[in-house]
N, C-alpha and C. Protein backbone atom coordinates (compact mmCIF):
# COMPACT_ATOMS: atom_id res chain seq x y z
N UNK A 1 -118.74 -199.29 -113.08
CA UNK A 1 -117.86 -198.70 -114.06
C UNK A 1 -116.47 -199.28 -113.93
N UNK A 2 -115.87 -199.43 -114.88
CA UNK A 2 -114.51 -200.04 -115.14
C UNK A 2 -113.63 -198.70 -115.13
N UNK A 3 -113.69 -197.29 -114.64
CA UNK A 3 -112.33 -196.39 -114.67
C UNK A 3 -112.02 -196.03 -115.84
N UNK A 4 -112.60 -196.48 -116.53
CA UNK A 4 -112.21 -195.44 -118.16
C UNK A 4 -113.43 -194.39 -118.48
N UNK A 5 -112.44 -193.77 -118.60
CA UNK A 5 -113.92 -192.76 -119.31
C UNK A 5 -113.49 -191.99 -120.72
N UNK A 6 -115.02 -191.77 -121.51
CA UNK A 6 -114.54 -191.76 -122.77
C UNK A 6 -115.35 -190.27 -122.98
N UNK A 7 -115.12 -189.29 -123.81
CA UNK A 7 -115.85 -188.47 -124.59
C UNK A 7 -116.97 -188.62 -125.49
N UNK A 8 -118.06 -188.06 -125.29
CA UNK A 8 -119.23 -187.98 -126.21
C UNK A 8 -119.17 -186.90 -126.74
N UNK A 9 -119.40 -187.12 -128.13
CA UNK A 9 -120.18 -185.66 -129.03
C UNK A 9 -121.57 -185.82 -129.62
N UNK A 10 -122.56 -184.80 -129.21
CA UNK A 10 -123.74 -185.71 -130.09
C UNK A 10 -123.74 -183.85 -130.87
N UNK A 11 -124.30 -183.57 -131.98
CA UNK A 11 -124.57 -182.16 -132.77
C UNK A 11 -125.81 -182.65 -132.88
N UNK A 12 -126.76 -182.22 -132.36
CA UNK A 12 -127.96 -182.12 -132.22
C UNK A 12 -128.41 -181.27 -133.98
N UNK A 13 -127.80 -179.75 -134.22
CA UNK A 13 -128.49 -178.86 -134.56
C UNK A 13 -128.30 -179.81 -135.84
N UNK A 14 -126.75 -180.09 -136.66
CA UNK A 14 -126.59 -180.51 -137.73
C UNK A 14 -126.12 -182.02 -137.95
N UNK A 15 -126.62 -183.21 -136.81
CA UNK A 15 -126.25 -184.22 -137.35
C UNK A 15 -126.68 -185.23 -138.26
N UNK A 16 -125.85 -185.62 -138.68
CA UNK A 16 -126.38 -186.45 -140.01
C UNK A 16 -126.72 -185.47 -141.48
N UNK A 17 -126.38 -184.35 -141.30
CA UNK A 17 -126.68 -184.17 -142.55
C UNK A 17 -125.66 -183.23 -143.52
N UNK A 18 -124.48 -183.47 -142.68
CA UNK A 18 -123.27 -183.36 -143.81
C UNK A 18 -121.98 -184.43 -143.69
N UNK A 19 -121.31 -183.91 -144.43
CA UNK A 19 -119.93 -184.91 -144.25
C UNK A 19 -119.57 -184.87 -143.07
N UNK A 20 -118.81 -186.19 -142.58
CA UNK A 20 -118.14 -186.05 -140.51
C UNK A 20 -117.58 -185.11 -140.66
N UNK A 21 -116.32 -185.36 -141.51
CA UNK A 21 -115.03 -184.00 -141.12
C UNK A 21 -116.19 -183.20 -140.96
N UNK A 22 -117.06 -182.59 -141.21
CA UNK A 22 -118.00 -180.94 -141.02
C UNK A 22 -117.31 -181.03 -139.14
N UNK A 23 -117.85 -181.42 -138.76
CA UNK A 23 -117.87 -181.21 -137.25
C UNK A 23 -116.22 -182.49 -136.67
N UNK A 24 -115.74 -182.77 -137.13
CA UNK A 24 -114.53 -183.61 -136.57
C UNK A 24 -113.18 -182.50 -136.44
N UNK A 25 -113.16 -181.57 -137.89
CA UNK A 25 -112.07 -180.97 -138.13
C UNK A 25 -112.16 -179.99 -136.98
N UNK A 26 -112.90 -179.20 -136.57
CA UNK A 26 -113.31 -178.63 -135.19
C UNK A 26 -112.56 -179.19 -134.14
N UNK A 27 -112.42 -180.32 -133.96
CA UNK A 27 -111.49 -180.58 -132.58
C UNK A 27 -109.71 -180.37 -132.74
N UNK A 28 -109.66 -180.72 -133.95
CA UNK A 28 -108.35 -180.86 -134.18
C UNK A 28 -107.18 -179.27 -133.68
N UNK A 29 -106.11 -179.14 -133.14
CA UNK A 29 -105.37 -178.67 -132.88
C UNK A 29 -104.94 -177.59 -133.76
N UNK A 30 -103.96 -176.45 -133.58
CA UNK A 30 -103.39 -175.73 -134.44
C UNK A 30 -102.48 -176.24 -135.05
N UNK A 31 -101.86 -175.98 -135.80
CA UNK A 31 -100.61 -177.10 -136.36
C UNK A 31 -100.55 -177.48 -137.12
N UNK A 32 -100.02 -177.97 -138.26
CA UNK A 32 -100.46 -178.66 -139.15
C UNK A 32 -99.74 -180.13 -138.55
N UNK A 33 -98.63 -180.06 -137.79
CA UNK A 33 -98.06 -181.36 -137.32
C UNK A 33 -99.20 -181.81 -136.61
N UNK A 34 -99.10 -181.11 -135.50
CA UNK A 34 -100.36 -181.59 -134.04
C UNK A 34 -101.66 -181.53 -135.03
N UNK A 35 -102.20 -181.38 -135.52
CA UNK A 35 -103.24 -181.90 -135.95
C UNK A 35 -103.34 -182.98 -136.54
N UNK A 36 -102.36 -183.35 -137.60
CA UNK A 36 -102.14 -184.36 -138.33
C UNK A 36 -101.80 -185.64 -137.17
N UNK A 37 -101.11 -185.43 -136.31
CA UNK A 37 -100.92 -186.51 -135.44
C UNK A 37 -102.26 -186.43 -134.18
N UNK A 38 -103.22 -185.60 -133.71
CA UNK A 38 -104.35 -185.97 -133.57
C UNK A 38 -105.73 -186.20 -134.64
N UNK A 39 -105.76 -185.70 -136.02
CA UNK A 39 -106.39 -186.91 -136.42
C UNK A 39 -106.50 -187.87 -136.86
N UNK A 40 -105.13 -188.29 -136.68
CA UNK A 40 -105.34 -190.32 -137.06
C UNK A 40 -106.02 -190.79 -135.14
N UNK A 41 -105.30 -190.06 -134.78
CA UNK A 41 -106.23 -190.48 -132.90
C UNK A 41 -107.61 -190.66 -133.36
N UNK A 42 -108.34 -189.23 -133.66
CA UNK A 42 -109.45 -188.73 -133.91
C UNK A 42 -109.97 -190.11 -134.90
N UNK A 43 -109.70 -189.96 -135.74
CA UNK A 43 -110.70 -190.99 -136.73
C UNK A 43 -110.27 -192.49 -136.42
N UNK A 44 -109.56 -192.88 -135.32
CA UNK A 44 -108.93 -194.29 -134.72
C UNK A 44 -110.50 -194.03 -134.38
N UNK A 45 -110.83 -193.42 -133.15
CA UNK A 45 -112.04 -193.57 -132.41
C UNK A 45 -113.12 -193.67 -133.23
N UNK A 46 -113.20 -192.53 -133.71
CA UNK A 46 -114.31 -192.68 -135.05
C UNK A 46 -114.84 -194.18 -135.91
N UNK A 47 -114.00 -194.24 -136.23
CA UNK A 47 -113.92 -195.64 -137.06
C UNK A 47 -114.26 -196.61 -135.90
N UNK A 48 -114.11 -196.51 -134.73
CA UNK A 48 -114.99 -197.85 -133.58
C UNK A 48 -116.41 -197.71 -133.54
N UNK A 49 -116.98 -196.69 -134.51
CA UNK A 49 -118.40 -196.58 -134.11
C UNK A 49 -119.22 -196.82 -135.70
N UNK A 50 -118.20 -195.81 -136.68
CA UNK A 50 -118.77 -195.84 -138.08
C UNK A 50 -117.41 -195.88 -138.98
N UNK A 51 -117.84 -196.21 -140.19
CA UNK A 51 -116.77 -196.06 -141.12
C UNK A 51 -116.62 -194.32 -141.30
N UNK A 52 -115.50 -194.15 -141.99
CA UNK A 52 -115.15 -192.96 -142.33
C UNK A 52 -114.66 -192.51 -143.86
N UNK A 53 -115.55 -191.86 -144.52
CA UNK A 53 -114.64 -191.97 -145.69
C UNK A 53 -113.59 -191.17 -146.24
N UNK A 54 -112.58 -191.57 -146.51
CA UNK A 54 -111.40 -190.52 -146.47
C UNK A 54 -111.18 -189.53 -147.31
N UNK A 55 -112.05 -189.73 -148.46
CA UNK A 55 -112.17 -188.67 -149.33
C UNK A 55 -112.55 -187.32 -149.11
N UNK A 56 -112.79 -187.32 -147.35
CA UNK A 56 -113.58 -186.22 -146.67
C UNK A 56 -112.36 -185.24 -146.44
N UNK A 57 -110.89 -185.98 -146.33
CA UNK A 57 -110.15 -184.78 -145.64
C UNK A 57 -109.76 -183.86 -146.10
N UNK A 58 -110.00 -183.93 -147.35
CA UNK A 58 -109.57 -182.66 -148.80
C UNK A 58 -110.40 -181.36 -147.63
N UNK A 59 -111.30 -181.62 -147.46
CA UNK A 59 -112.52 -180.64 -147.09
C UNK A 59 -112.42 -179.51 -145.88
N UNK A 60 -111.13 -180.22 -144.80
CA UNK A 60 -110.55 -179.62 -144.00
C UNK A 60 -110.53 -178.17 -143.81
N UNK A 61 -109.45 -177.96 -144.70
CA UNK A 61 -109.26 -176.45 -144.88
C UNK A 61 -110.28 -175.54 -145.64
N UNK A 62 -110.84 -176.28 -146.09
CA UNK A 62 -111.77 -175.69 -147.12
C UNK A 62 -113.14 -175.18 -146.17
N UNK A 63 -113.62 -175.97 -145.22
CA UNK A 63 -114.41 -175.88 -144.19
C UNK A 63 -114.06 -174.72 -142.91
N UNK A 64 -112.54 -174.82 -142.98
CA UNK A 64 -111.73 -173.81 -141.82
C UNK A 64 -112.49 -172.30 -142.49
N UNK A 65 -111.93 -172.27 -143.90
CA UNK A 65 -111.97 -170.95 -144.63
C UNK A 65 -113.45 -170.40 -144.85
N UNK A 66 -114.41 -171.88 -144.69
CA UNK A 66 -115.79 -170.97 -144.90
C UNK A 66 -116.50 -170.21 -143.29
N UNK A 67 -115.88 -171.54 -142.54
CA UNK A 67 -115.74 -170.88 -140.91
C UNK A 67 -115.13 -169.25 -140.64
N UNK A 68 -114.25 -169.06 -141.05
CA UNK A 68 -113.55 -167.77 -141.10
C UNK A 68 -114.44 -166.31 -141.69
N UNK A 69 -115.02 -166.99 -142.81
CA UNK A 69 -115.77 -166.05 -143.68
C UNK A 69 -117.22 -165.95 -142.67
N UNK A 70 -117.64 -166.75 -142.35
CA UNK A 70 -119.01 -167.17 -141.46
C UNK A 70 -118.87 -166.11 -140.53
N UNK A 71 -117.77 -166.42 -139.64
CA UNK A 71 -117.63 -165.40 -138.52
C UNK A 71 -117.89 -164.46 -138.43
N UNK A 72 -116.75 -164.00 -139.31
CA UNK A 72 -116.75 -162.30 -139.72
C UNK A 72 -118.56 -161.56 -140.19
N UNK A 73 -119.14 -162.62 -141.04
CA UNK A 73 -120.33 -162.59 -141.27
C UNK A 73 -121.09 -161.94 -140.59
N UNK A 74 -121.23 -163.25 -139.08
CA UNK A 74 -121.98 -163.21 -138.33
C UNK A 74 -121.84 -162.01 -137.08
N UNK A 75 -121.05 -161.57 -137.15
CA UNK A 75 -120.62 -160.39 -136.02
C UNK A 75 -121.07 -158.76 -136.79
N UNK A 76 -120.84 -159.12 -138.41
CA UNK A 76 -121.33 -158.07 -139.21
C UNK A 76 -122.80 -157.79 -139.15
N UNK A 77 -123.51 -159.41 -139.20
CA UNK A 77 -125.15 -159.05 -139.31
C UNK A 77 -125.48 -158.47 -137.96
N UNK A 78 -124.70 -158.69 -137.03
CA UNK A 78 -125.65 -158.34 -135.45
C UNK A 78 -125.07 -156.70 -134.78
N UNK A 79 -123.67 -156.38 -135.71
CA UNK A 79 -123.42 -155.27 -135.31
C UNK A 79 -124.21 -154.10 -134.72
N UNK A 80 -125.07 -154.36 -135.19
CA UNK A 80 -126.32 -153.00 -134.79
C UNK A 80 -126.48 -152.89 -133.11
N UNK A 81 -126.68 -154.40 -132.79
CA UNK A 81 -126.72 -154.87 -131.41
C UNK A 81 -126.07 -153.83 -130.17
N UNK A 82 -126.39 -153.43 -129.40
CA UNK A 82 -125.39 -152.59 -128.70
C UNK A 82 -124.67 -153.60 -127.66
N UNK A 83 -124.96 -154.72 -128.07
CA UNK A 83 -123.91 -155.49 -126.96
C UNK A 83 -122.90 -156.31 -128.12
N UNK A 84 -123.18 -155.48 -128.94
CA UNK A 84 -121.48 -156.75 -130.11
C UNK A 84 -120.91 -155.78 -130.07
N UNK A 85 -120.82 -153.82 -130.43
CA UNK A 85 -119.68 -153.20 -129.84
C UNK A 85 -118.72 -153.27 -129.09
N UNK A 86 -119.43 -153.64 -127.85
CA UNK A 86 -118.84 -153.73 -126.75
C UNK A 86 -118.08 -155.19 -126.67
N UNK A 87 -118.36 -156.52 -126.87
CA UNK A 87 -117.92 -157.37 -127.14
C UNK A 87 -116.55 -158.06 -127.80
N UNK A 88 -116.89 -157.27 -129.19
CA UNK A 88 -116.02 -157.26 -130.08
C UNK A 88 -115.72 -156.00 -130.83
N UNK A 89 -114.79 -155.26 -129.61
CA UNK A 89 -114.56 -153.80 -129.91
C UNK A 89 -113.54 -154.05 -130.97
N UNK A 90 -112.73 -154.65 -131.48
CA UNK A 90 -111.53 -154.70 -132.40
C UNK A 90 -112.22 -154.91 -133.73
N UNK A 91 -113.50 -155.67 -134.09
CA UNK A 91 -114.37 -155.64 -135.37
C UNK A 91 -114.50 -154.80 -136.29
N UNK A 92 -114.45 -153.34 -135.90
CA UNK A 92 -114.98 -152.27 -136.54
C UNK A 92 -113.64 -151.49 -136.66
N UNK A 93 -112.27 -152.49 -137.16
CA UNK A 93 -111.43 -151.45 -136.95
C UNK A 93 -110.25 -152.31 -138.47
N UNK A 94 -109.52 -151.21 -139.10
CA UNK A 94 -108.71 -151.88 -140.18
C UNK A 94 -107.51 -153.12 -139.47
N UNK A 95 -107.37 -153.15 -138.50
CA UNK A 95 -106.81 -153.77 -138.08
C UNK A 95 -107.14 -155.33 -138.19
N UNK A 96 -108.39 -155.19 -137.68
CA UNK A 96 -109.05 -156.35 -137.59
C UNK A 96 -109.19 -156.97 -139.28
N UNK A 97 -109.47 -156.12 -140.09
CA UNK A 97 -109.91 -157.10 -141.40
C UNK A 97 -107.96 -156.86 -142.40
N UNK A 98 -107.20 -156.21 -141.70
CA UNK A 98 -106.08 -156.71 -142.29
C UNK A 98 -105.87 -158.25 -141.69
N UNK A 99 -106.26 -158.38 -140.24
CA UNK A 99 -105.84 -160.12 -139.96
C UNK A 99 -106.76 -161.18 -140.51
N UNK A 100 -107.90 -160.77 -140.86
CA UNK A 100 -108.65 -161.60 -141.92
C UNK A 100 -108.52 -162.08 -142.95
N UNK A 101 -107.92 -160.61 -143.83
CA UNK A 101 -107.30 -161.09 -145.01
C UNK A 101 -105.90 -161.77 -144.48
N UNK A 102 -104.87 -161.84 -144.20
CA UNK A 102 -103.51 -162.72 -143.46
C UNK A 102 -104.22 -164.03 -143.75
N UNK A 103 -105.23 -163.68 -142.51
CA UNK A 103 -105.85 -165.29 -142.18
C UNK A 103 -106.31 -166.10 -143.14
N UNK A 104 -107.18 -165.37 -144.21
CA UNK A 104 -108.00 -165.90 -145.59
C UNK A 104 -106.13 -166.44 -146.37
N UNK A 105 -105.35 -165.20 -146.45
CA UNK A 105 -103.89 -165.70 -147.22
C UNK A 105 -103.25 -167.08 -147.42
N UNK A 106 -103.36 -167.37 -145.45
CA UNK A 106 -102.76 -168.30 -145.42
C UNK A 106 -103.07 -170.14 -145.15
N UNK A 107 -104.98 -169.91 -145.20
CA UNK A 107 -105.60 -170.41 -145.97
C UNK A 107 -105.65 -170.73 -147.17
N UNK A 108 -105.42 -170.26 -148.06
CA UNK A 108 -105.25 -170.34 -149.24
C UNK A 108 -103.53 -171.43 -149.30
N UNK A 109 -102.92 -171.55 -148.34
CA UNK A 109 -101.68 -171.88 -148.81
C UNK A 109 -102.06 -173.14 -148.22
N UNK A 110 -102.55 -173.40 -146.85
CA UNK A 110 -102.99 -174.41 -146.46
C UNK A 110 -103.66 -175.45 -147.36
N UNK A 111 -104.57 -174.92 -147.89
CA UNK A 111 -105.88 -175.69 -148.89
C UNK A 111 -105.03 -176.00 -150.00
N UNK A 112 -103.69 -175.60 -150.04
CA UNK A 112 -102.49 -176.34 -151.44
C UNK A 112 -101.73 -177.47 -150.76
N UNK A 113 -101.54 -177.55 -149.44
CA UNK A 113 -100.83 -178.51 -149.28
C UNK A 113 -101.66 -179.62 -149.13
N UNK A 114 -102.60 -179.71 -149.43
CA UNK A 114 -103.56 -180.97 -149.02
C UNK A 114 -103.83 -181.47 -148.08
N UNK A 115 -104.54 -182.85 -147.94
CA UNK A 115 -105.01 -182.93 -146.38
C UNK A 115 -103.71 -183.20 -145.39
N UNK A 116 -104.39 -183.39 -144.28
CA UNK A 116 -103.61 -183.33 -142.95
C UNK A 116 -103.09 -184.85 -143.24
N UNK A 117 -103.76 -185.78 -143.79
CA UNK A 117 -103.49 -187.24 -143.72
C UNK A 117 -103.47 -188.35 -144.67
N UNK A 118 -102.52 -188.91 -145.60
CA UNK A 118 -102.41 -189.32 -146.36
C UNK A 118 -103.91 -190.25 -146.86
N UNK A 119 -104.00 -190.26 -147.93
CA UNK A 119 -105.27 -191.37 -147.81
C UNK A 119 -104.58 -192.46 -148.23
């Protein structure tokens, strides 16, 4: 070995069968700065293996917001569970879906400013 070492991602469950950003925008940072300045990093690397097409980054936020909705989803279908009470005791409370809606809000403002990266 030459002392460098690099990161692998392989997505077993869903690869190859949506757009990259699906699983790229996932790494990226909070921020809209720090993100924007890690994914030109991000798709530098990318682009050493495959092309990338840039028409993907519209999709960003749009992908964040269905993530958001997913969540909430998924904690709703299993509620019954007696171990998601306990888990995620803040779920079942107005508190919690006033920061959802915030969160969905300011989503919505995000998904206007367009992508993170010029095309």
């Amino acid at each position: 070995m030459d002392g460098c070492r690099s990161a692998h991602f392989v997505d077993f469950d869903d690869s190859r069968i949506g757009p990259a950003i699906q699983d790229l925008w996932l790494l990226l940072p909070a921020g809209r700065a720090d993100a924007s300045r890690a994914l030109t990093d991000l798709l530098a690397g990318y682009e050493d293996f495959a092309e990338f097409d840039l028409r993907e980054l519209h999709l960003i936020e749009a992908l964040r917001t269905l993530r958001l909705i997913h969540y909430s989803t998924w904690l709703a279908r299993r509620w019954n569970n007696p171990a998601f009470p306990v888990a995620f005791p803040r779920f079942n409370t107005q508190r919690y879906w006033e920061d959802r809606i915030l969160e969905l809000r300011e989503q919505i403002g995000a998904m206007q400013e367009g992508p993170l990266w010029s095309v």
